[in-house]
Each structure stands twice: as structure tokens, then as C-alpha cells.
PDB file of N, CA and C in Angstrom:
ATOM      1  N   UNK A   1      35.392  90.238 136.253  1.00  0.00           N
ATOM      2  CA  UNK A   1      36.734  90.199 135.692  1.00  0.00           C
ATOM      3  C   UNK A   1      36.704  89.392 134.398  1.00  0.00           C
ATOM      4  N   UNK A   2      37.430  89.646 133.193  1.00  0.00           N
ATOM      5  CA  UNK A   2      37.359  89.304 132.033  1.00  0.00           C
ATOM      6  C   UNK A   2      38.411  88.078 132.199  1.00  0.00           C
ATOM      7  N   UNK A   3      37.840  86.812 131.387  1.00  0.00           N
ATOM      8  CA  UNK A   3      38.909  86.037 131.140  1.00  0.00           C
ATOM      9  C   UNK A   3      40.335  86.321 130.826  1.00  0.00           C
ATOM     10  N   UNK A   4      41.288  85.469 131.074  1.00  0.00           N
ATOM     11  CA  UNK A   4      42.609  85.721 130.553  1.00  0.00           C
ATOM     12  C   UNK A   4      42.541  85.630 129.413  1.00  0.00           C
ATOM     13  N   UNK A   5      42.184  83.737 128.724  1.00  0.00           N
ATOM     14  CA  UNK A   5      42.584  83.269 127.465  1.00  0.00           C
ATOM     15  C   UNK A   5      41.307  83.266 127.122  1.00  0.00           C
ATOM     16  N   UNK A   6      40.626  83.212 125.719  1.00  0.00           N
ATOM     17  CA  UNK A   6      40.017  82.916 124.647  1.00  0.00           C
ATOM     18  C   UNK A   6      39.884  81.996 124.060  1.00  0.00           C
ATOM     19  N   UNK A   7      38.975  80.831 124.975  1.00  0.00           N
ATOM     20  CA  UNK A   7      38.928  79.684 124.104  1.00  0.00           C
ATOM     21  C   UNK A   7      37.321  79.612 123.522  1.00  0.00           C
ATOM     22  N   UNK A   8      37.491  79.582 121.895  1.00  0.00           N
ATOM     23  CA  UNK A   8      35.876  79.591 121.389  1.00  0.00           C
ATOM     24  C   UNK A   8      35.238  78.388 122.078  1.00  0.00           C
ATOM     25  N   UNK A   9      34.101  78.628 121.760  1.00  0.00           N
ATOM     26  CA  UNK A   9      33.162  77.213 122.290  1.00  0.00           C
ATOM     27  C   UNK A   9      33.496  76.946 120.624  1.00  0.00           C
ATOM     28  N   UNK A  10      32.930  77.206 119.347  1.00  0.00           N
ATOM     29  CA  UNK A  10      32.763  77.004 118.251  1.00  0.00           C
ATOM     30  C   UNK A  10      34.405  76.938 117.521  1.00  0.00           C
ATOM     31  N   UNK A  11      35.089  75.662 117.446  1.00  0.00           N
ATOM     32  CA  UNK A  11      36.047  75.020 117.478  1.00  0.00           C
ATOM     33  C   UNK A  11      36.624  75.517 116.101  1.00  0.00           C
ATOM     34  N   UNK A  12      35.424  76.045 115.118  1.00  0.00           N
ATOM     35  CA  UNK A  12      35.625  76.311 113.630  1.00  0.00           C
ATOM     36  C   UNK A  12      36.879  77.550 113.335  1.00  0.00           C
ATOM     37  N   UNK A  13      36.792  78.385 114.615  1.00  0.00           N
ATOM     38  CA  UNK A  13      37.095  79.631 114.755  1.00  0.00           C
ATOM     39  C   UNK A  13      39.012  78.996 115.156  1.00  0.00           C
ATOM     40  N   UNK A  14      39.059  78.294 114.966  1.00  0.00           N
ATOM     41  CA  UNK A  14      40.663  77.656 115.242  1.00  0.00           C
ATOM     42  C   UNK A  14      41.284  77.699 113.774  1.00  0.00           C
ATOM     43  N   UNK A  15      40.672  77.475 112.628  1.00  0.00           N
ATOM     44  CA  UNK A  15      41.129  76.976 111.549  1.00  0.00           C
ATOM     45  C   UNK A  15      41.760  77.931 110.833  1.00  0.00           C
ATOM     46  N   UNK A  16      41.002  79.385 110.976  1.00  0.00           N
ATOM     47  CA  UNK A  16      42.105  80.476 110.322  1.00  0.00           C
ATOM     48  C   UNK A  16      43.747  80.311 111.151  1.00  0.00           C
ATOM     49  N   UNK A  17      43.811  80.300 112.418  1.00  0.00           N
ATOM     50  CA  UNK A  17      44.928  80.679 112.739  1.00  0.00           C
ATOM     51  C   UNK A  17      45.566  79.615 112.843  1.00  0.00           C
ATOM     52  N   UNK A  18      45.360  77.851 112.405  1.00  0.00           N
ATOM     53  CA  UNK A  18      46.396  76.931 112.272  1.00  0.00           C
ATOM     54  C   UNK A  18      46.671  76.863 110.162  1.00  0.00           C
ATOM     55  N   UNK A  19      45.773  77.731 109.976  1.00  0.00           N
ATOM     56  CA  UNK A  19      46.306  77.964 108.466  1.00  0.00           C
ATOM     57  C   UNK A  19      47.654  78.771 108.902  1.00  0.00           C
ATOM     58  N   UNK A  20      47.412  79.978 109.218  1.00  0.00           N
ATOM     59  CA  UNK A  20      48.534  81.176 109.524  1.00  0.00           C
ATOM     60  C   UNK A  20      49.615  80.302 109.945  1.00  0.00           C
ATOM     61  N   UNK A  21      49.529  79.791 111.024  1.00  0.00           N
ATOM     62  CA  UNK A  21      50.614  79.058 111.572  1.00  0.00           C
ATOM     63  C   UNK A  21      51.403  78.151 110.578  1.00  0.00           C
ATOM     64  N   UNK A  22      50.918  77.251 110.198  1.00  0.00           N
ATOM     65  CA  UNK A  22      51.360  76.789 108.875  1.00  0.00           C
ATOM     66  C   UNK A  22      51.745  77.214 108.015  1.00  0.00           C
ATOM     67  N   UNK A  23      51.499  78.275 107.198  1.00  0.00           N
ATOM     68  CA  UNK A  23      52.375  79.547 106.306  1.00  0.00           C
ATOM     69  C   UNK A  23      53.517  79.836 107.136  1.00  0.00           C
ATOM     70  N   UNK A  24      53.327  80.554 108.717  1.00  0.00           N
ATOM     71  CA  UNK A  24      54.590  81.235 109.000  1.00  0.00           C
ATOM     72  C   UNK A  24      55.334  79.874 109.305  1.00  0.00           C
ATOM     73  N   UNK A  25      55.227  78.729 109.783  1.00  0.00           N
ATOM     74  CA  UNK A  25      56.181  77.595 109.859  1.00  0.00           C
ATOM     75  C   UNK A  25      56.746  76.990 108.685  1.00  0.00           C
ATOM     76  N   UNK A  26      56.107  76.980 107.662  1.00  0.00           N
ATOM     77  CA  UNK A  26      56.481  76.425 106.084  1.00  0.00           C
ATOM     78  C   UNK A  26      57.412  77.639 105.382  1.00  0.00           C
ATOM     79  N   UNK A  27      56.847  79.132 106.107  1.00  0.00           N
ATOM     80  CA  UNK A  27      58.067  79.861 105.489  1.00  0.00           C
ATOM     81  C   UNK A  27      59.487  80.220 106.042  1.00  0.00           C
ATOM     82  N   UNK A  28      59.585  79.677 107.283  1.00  0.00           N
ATOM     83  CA  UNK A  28      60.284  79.677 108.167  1.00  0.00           C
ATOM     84  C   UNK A  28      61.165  78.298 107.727  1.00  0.00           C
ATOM     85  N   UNK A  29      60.613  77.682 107.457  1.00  0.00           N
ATOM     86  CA  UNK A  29      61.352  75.982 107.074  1.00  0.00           C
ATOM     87  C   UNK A  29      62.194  76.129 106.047  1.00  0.00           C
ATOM     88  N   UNK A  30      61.761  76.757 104.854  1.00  0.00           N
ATOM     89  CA  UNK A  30      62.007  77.651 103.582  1.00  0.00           C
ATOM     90  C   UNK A  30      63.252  78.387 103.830  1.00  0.00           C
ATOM     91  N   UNK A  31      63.334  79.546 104.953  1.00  0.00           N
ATOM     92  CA  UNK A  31      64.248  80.712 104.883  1.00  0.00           C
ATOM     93  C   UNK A  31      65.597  79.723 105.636  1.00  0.00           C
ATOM     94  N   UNK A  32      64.930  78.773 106.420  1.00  0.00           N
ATOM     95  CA  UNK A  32      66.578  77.858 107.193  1.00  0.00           C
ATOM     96  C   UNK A  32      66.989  77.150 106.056  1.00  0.00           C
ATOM     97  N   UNK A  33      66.232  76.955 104.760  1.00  0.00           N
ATOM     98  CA  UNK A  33      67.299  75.960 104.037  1.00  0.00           C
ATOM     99  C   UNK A  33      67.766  76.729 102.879  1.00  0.00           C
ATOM    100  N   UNK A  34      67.102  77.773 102.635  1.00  0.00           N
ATOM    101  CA  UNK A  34      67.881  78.880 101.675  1.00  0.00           C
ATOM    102  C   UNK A  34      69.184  79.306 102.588  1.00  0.00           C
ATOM    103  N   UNK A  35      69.025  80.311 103.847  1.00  0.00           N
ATOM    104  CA  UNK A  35      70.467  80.396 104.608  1.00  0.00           C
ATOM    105  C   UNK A  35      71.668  79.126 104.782  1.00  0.00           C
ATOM    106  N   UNK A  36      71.126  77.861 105.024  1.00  0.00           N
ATOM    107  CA  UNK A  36      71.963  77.088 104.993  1.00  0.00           C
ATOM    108  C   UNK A  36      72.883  76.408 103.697  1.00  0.00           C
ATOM    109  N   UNK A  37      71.613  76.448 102.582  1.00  0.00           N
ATOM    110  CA  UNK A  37      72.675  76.253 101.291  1.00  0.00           C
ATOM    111  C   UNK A  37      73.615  77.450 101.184  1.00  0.00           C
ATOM    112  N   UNK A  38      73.008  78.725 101.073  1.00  0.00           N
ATOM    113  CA  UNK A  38      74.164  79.882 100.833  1.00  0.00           C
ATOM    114  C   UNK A  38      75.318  80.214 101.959  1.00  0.00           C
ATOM    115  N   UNK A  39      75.222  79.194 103.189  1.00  0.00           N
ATOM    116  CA  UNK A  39      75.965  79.300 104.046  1.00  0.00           C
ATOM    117  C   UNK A  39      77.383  78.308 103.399  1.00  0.00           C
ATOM    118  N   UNK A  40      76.833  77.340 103.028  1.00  0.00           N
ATOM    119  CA  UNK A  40      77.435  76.097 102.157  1.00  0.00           C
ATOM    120  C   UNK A  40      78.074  76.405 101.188  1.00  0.00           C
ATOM    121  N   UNK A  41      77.778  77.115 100.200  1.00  0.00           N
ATOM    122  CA  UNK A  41      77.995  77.939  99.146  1.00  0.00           C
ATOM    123  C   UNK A  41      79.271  78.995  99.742  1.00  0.00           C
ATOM    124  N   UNK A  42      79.080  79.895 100.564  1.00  0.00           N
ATOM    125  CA  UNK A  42      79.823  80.688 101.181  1.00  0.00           C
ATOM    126  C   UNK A  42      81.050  79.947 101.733  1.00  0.00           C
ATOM    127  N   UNK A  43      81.079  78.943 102.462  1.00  0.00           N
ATOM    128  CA  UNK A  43      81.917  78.286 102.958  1.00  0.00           C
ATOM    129  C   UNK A  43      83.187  77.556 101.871  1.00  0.00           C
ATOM    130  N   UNK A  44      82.409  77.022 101.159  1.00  0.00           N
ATOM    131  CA  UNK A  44      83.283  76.198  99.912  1.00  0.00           C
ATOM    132  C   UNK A  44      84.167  77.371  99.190  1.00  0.00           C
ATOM    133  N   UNK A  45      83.795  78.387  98.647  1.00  0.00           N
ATOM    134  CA  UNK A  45      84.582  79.437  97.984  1.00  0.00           C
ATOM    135  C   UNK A  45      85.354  80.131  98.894  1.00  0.00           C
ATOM    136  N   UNK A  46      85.314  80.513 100.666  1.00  0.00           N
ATOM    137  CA  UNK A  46      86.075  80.400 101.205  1.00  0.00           C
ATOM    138  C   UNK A  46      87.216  79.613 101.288  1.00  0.00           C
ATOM    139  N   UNK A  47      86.937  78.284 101.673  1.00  0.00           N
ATOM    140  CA  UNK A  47      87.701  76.974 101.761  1.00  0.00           C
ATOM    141  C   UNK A  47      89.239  77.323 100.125  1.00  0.00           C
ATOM    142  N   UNK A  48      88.333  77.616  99.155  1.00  0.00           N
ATOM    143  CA  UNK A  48      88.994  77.554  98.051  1.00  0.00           C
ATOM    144  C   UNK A  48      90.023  78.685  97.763  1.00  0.00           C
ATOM    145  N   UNK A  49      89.767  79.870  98.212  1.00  0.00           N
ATOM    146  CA  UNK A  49      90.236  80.866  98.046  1.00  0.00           C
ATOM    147  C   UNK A  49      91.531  80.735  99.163  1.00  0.00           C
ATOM    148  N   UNK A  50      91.276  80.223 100.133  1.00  0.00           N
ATOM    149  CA  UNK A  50      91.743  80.212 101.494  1.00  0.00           C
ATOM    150  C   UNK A  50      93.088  79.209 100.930  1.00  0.00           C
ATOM    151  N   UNK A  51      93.037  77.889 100.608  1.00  0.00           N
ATOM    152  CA  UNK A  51      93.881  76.936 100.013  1.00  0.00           C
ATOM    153  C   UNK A  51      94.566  77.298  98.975  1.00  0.00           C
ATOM    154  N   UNK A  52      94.148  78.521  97.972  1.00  0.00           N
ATOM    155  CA  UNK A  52      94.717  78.972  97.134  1.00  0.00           C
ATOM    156  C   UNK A  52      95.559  79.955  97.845  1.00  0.00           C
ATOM    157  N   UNK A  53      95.232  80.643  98.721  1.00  0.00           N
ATOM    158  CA  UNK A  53      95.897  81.546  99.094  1.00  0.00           C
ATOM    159  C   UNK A  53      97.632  80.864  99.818  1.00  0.00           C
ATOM    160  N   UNK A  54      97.128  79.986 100.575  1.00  0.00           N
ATOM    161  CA  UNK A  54      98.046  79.063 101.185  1.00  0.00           C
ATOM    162  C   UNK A  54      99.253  78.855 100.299  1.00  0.00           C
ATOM    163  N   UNK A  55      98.499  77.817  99.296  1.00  0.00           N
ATOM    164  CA  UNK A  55      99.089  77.679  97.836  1.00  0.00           C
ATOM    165  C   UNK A  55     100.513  78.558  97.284  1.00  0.00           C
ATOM    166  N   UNK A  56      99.875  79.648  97.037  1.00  0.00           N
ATOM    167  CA  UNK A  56     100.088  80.771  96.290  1.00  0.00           C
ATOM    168  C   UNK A  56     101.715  81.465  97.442  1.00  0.00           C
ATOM    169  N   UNK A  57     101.162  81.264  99.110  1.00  0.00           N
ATOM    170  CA  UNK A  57     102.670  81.959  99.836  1.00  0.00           C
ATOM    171  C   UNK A  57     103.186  80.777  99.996  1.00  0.00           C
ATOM    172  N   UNK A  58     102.688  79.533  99.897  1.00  0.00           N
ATOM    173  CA  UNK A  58     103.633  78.549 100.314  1.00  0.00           C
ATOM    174  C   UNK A  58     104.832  78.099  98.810  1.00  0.00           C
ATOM    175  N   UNK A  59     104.442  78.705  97.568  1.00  0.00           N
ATOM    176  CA  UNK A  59     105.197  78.632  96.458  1.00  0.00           C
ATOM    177  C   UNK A  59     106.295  80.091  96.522  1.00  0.00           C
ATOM    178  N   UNK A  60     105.696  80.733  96.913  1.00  0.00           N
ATOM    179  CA  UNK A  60     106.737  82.397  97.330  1.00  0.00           C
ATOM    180  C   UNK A  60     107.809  82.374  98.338  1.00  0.00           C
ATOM    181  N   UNK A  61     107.313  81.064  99.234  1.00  0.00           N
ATOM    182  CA  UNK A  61     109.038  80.868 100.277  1.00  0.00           C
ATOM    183  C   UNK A  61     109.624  79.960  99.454  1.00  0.00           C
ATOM    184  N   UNK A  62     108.702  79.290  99.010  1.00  0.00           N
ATOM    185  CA  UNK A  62     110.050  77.888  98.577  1.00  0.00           C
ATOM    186  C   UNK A  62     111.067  79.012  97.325  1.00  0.00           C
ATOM    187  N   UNK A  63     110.415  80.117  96.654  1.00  0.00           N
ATOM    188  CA  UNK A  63     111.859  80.449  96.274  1.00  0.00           C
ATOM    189  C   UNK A  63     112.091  81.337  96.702  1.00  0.00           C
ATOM    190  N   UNK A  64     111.906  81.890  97.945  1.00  0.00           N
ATOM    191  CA  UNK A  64     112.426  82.574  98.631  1.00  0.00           C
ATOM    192  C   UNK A  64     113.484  81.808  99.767  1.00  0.00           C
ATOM    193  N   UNK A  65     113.223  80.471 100.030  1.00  0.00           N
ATOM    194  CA  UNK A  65     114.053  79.645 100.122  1.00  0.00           C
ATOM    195  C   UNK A  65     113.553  79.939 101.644  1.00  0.00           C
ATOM    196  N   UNK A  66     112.691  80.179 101.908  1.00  0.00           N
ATOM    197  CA  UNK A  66     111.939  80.188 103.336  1.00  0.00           C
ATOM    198  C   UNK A  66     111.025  78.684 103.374  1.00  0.00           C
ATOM    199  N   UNK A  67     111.282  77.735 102.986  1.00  0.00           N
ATOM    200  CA  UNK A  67     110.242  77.095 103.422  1.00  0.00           C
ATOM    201  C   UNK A  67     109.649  76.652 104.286  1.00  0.00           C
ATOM    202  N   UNK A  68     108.930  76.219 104.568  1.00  0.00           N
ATOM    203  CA  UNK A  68     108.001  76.217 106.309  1.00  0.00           C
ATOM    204  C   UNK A  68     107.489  74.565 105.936  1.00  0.00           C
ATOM    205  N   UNK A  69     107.959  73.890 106.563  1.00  0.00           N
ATOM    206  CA  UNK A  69     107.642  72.222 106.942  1.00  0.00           C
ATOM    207  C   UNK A  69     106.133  72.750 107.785  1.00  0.00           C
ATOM    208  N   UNK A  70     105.379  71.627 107.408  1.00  0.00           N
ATOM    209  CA  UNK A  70     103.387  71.417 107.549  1.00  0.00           C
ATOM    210  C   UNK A  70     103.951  70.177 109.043  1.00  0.00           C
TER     211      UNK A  70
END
């Protein structure tokens, strides 16, 4: 019966795949802080648009003489 796992005797044979690992973890580290600034980014021009919008009907009752107490 064939082993399960694959462990070299010759330890050298480790070093390609903790390079790999290191690329896909460093690019992975990379893609969470690009999504999170543009999440940040996304959020704030929400926030702004959103307060403007507020803005913008809460000036349309007052002369509509609807005003709405906060």
C-alpha cells in the first residue's frame, strides 16, 4: 500500500513550495487591502451622497412646510 503523505527525506525539496506559499499569501495580503481601501472609498461617497440627499428633501419640506423634527 502506497503512503498517504509525502514527506521527502531531502528537506531541499520543501523550498519551492514555501516560495509558492509566500507569493500566494503576499498576494492575498495585497488583494484584502486593495478591497478594503476601495471598500472605504465606496463607503465615504455613499455617506456623502446619502447626507446630501437627506439635505436636499429635508430643505423641500421646510418649504413645503412639512417639516420633520430629527
Amino acid at each position: 500500500m502506497m503512503p498517504f503523505l509525502y514527506f521527502p527525506e531531502d528537506k531541499s525539496e520543501y523550498i519551492p513550495s514555501l516560495i509558492m506559499l509566500f507569493i500566494f499569501v503576499t498576494g492575498a495580503i495585497i488583494a484584502t487591502i486593495i478591497i478594503r481601501r476601495q471598500s472605504a472609498k465606496e463607503l465615504s461617497k455613499l455617506e456623502q451622497t446619502t447626507d446630501a440627499t437627506f439635505e436636499t428633501k429635508d430643505n423641500q419640506n421646510e418649504q413645503d412646510g412639512n417639516h420633520i423634527e430629527k
